[in-house]
PDB file of N, CA and C in Angstrom:
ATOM      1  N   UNK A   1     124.373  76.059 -96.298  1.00  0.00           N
ATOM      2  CA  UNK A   1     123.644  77.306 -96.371  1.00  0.00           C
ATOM      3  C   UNK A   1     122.160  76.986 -96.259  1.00  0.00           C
ATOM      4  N   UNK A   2     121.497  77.634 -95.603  1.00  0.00           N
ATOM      5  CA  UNK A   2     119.813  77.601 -95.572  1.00  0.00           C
ATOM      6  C   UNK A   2     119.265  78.655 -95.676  1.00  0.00           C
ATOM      7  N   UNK A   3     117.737  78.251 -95.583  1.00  0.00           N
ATOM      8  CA  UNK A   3     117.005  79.840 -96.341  1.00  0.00           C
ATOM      9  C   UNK A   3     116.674  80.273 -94.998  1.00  0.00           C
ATOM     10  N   UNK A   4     116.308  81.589 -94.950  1.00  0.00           N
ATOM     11  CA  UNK A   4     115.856  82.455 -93.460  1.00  0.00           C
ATOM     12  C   UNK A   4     114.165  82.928 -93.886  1.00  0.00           C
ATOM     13  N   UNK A   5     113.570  82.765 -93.387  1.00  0.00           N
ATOM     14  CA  UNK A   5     112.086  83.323 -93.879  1.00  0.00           C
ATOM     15  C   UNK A   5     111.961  84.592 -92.775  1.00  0.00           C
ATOM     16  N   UNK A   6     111.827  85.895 -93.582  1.00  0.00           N
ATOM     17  CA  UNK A   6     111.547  87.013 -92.911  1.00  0.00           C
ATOM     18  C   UNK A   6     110.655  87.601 -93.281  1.00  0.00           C
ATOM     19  N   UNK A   7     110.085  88.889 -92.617  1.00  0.00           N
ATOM     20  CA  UNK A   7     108.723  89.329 -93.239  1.00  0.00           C
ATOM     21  C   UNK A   7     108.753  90.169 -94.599  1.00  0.00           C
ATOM     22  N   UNK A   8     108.052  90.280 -95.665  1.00  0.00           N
ATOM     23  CA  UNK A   8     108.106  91.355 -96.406  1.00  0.00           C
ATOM     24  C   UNK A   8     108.805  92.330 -96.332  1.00  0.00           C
ATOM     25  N   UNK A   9     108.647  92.975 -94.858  1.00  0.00           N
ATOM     26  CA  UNK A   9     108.568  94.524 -94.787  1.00  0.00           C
ATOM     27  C   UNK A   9     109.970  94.611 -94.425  1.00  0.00           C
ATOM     28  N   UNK A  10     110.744  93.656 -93.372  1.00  0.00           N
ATOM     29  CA  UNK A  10     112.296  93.545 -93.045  1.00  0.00           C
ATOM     30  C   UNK A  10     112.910  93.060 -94.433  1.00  0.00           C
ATOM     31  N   UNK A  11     112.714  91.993 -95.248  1.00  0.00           N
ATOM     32  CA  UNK A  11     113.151  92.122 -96.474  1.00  0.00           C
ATOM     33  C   UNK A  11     112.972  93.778 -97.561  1.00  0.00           C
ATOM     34  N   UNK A  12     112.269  94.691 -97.381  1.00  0.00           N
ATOM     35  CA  UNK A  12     112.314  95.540 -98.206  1.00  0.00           C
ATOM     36  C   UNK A  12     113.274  96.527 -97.480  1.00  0.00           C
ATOM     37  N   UNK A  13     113.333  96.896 -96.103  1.00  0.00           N
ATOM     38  CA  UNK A  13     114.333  97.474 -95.557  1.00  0.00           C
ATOM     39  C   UNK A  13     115.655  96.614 -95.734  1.00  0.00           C
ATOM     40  N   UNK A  14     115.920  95.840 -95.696  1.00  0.00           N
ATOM     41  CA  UNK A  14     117.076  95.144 -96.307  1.00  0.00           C
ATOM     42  C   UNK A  14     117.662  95.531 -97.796  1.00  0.00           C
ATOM     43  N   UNK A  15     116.723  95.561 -98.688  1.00  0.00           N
ATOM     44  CA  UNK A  15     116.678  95.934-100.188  1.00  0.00           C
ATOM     45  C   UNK A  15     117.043  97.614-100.240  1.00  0.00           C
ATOM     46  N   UNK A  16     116.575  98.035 -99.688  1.00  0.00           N
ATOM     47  CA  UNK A  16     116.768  99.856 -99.499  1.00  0.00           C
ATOM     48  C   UNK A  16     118.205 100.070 -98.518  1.00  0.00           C
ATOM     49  N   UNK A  17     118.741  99.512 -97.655  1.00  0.00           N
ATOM     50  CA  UNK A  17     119.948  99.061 -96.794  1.00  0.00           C
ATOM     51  C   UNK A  17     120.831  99.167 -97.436  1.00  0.00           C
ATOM     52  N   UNK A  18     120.658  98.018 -98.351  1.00  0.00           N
ATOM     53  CA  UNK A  18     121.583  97.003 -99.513  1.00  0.00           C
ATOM     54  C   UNK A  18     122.593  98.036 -99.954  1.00  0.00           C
ATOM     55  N   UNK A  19     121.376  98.997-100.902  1.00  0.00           N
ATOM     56  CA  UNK A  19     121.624 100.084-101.733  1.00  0.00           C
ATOM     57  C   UNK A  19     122.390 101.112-101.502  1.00  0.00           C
ATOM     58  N   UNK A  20     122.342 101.536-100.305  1.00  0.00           N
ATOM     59  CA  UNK A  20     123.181 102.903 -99.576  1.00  0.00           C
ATOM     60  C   UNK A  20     124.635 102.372 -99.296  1.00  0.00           C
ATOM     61  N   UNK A  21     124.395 100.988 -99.183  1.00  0.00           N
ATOM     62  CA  UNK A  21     125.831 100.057 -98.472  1.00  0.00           C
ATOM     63  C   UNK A  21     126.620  99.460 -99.475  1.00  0.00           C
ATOM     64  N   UNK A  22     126.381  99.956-100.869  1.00  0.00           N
ATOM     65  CA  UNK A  22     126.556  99.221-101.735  1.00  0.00           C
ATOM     66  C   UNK A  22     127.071  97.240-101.511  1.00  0.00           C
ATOM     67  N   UNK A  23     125.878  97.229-100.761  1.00  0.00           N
ATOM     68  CA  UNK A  23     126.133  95.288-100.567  1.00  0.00           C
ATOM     69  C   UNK A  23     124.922  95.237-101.549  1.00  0.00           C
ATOM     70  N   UNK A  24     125.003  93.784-101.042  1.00  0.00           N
ATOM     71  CA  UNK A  24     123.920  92.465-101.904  1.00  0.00           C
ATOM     72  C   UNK A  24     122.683  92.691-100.673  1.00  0.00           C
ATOM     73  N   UNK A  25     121.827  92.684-101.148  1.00  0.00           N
ATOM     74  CA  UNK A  25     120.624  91.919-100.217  1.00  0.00           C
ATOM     75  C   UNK A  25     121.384  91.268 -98.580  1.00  0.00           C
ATOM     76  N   UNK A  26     121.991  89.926 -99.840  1.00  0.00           N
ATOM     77  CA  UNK A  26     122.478  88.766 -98.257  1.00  0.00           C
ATOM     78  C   UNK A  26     123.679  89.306 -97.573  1.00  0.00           C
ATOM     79  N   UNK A  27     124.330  90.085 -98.293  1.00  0.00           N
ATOM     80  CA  UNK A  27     125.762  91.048 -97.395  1.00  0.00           C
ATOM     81  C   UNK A  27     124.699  91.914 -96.323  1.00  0.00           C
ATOM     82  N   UNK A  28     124.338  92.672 -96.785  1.00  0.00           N
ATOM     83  CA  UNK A  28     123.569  93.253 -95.427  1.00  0.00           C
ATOM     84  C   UNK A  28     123.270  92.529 -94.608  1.00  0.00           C
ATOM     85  N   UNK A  29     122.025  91.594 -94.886  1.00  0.00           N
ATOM     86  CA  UNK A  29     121.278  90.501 -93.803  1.00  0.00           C
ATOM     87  C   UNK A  29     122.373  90.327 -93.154  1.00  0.00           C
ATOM     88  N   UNK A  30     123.548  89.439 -93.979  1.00  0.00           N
ATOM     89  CA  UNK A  30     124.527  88.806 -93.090  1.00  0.00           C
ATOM     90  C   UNK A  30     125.489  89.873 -91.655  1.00  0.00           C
ATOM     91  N   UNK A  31     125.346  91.111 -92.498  1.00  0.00           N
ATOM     92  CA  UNK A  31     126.384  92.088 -91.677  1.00  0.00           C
ATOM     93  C   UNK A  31     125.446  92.457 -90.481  1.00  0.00           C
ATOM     94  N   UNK A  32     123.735  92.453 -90.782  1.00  0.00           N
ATOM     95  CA  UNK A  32     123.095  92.860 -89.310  1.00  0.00           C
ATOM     96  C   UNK A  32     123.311  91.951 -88.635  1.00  0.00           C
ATOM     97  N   UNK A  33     122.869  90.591 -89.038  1.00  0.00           N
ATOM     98  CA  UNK A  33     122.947  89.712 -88.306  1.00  0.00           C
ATOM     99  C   UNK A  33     124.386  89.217 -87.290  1.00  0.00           C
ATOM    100  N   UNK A  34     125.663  89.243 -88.059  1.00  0.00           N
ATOM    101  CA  UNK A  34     126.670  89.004 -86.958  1.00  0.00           C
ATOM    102  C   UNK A  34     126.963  90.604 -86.205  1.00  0.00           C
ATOM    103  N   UNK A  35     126.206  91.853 -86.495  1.00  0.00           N
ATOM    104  CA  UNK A  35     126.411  93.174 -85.725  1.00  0.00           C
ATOM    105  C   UNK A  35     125.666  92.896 -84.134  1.00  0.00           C
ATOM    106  N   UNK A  36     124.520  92.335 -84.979  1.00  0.00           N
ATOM    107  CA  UNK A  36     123.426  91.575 -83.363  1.00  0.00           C
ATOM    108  C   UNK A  36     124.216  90.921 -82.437  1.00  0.00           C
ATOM    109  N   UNK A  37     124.973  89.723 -83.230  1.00  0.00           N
ATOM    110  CA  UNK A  37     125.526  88.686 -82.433  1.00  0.00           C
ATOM    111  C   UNK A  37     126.302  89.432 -81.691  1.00  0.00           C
ATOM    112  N   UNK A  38     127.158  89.828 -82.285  1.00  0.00           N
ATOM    113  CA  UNK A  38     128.736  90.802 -81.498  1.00  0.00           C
ATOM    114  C   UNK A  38     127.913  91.673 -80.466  1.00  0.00           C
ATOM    115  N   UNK A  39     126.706  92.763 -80.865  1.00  0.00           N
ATOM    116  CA  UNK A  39     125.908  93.492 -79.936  1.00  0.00           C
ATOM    117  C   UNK A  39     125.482  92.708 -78.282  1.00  0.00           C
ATOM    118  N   UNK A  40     124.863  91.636 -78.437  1.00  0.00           N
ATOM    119  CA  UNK A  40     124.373  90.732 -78.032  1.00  0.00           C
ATOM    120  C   UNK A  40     125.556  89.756 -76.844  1.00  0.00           C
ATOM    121  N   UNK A  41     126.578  89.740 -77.321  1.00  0.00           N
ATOM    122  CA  UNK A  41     127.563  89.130 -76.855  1.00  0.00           C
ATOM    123  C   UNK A  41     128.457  90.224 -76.227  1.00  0.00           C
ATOM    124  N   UNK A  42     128.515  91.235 -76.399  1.00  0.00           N
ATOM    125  CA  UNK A  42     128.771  92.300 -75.832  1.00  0.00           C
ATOM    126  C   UNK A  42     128.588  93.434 -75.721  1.00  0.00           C
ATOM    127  N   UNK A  43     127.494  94.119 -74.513  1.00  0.00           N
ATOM    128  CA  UNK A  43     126.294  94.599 -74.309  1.00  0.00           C
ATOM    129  C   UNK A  43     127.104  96.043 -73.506  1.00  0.00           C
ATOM    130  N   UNK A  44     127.969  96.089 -73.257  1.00  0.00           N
ATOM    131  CA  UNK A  44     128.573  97.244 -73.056  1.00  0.00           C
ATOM    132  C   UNK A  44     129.323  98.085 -74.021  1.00  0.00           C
ATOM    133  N   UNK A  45     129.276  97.101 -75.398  1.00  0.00           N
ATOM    134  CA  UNK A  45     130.372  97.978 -76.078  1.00  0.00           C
ATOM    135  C   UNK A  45     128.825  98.892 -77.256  1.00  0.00           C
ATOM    136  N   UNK A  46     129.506  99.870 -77.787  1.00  0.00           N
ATOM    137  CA  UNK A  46     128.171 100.468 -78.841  1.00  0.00           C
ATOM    138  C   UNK A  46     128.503 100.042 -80.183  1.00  0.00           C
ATOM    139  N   UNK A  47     127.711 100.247 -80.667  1.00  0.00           N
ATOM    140  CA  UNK A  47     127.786 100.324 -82.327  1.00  0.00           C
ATOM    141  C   UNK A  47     129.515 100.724 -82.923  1.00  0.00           C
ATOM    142  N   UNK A  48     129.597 101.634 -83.013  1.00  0.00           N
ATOM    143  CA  UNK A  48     130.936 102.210 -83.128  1.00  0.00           C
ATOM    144  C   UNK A  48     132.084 101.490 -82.789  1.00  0.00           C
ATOM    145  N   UNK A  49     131.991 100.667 -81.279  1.00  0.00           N
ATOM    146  CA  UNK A  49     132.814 100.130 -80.945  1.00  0.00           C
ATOM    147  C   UNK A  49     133.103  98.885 -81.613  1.00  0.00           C
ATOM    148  N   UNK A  50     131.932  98.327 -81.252  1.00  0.00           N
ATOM    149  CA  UNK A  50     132.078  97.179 -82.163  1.00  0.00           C
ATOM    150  C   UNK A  50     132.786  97.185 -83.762  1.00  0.00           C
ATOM    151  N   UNK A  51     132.101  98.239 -84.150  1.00  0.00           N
ATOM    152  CA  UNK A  51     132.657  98.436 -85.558  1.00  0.00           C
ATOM    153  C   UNK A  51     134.391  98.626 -85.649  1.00  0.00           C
ATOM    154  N   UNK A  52     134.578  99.298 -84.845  1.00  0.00           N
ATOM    155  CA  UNK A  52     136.119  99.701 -85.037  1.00  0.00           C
ATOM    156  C   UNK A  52     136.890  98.250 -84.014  1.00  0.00           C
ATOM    157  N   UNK A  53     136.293  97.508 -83.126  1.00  0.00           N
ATOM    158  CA  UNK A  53     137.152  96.033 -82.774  1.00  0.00           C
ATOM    159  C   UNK A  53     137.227  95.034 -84.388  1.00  0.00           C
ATOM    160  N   UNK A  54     135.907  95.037 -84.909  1.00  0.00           N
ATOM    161  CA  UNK A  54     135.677  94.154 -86.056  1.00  0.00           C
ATOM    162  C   UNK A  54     137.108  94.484 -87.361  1.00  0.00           C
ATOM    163  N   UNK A  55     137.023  95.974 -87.579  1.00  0.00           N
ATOM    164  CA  UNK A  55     138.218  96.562 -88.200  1.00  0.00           C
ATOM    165  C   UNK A  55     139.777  96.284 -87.895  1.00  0.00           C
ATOM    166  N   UNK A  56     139.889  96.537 -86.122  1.00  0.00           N
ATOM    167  CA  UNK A  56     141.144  96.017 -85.693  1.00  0.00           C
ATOM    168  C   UNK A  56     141.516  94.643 -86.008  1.00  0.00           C
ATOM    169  N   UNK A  57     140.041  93.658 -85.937  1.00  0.00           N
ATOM    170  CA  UNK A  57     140.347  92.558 -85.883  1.00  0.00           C
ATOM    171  C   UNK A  57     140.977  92.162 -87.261  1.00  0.00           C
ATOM    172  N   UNK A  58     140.628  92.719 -88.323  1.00  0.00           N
ATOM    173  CA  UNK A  58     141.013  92.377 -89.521  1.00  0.00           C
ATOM    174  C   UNK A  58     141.603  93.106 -89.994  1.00  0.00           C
ATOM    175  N   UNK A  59     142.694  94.156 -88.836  1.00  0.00           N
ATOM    176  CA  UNK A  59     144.070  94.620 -89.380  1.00  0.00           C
ATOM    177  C   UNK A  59     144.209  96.094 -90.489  1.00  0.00           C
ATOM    178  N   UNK A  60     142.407  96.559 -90.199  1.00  0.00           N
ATOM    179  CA  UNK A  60     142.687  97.237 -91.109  1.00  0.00           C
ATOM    180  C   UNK A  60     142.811  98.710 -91.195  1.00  0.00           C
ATOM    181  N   UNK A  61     144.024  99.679 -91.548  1.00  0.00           N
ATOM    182  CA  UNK A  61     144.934 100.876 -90.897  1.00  0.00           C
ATOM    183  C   UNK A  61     144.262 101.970 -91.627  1.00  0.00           C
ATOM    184  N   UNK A  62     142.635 102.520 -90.620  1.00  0.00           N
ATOM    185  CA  UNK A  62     142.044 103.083 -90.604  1.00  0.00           C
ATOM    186  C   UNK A  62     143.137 105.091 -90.374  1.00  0.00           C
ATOM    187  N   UNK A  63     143.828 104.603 -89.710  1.00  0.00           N
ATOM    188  CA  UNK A  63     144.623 106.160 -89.389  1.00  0.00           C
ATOM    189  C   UNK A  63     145.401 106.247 -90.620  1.00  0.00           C
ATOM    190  N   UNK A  64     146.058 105.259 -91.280  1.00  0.00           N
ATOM    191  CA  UNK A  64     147.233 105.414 -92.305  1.00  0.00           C
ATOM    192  C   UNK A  64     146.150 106.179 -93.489  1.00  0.00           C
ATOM    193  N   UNK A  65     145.171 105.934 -93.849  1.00  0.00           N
ATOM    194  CA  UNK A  65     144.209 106.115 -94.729  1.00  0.00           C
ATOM    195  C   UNK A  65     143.591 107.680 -94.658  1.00  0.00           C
ATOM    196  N   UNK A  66     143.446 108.039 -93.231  1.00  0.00           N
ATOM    197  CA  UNK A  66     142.886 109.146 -92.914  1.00  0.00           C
ATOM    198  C   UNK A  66     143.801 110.101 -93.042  1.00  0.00           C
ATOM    199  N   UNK A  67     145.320 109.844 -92.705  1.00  0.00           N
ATOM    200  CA  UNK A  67     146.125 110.863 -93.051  1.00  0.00           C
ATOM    201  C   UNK A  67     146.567 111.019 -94.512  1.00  0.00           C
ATOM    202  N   UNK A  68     146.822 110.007 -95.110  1.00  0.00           N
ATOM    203  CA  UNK A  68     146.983 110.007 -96.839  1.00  0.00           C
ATOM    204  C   UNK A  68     145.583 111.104 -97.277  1.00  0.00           C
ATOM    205  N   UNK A  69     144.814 111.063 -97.284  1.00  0.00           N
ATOM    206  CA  UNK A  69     143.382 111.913 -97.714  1.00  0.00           C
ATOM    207  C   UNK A  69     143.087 113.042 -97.075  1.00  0.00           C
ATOM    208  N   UNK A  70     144.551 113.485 -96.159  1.00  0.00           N
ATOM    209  CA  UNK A  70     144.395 115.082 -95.797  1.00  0.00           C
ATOM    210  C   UNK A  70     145.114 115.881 -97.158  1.00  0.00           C
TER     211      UNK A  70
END
């Protein structure tokens, strides 16, 4: 593990992030940071998409959930 030196002002948006996401500080950092990578590595897919491959990838039964909570 190593340290990342960022500015003040991206560390306080991180801290305010954190909060809404109920993560840690480094859960956020960490979650923008591999959202970039995945973004970055694949430049056609959006936000959304990505989000819901990351979900598939880890199996998790987003429809079974949505219909239980009708």
């Amino acid at each position: 593990m190593g340290i990342v030196k960022i500015s003040d002002q991206l560390h306080e948006e991180l801290r305010k992030s954190s909060q809404v996401m109920s993560r840690s500080i480094n859960a956020q950092a960490e979650f923008w940071i591999k959202t970039g990578m995945l973004a970055e590595l694949n430049p056609q897919l959006s936000y959304s998409e990505i989000i819901q491959q990351q979900l598939r990838k880890e199996k998790v039964q987003l429809e079974e959930l949505l219909i239980e909570s009708r």
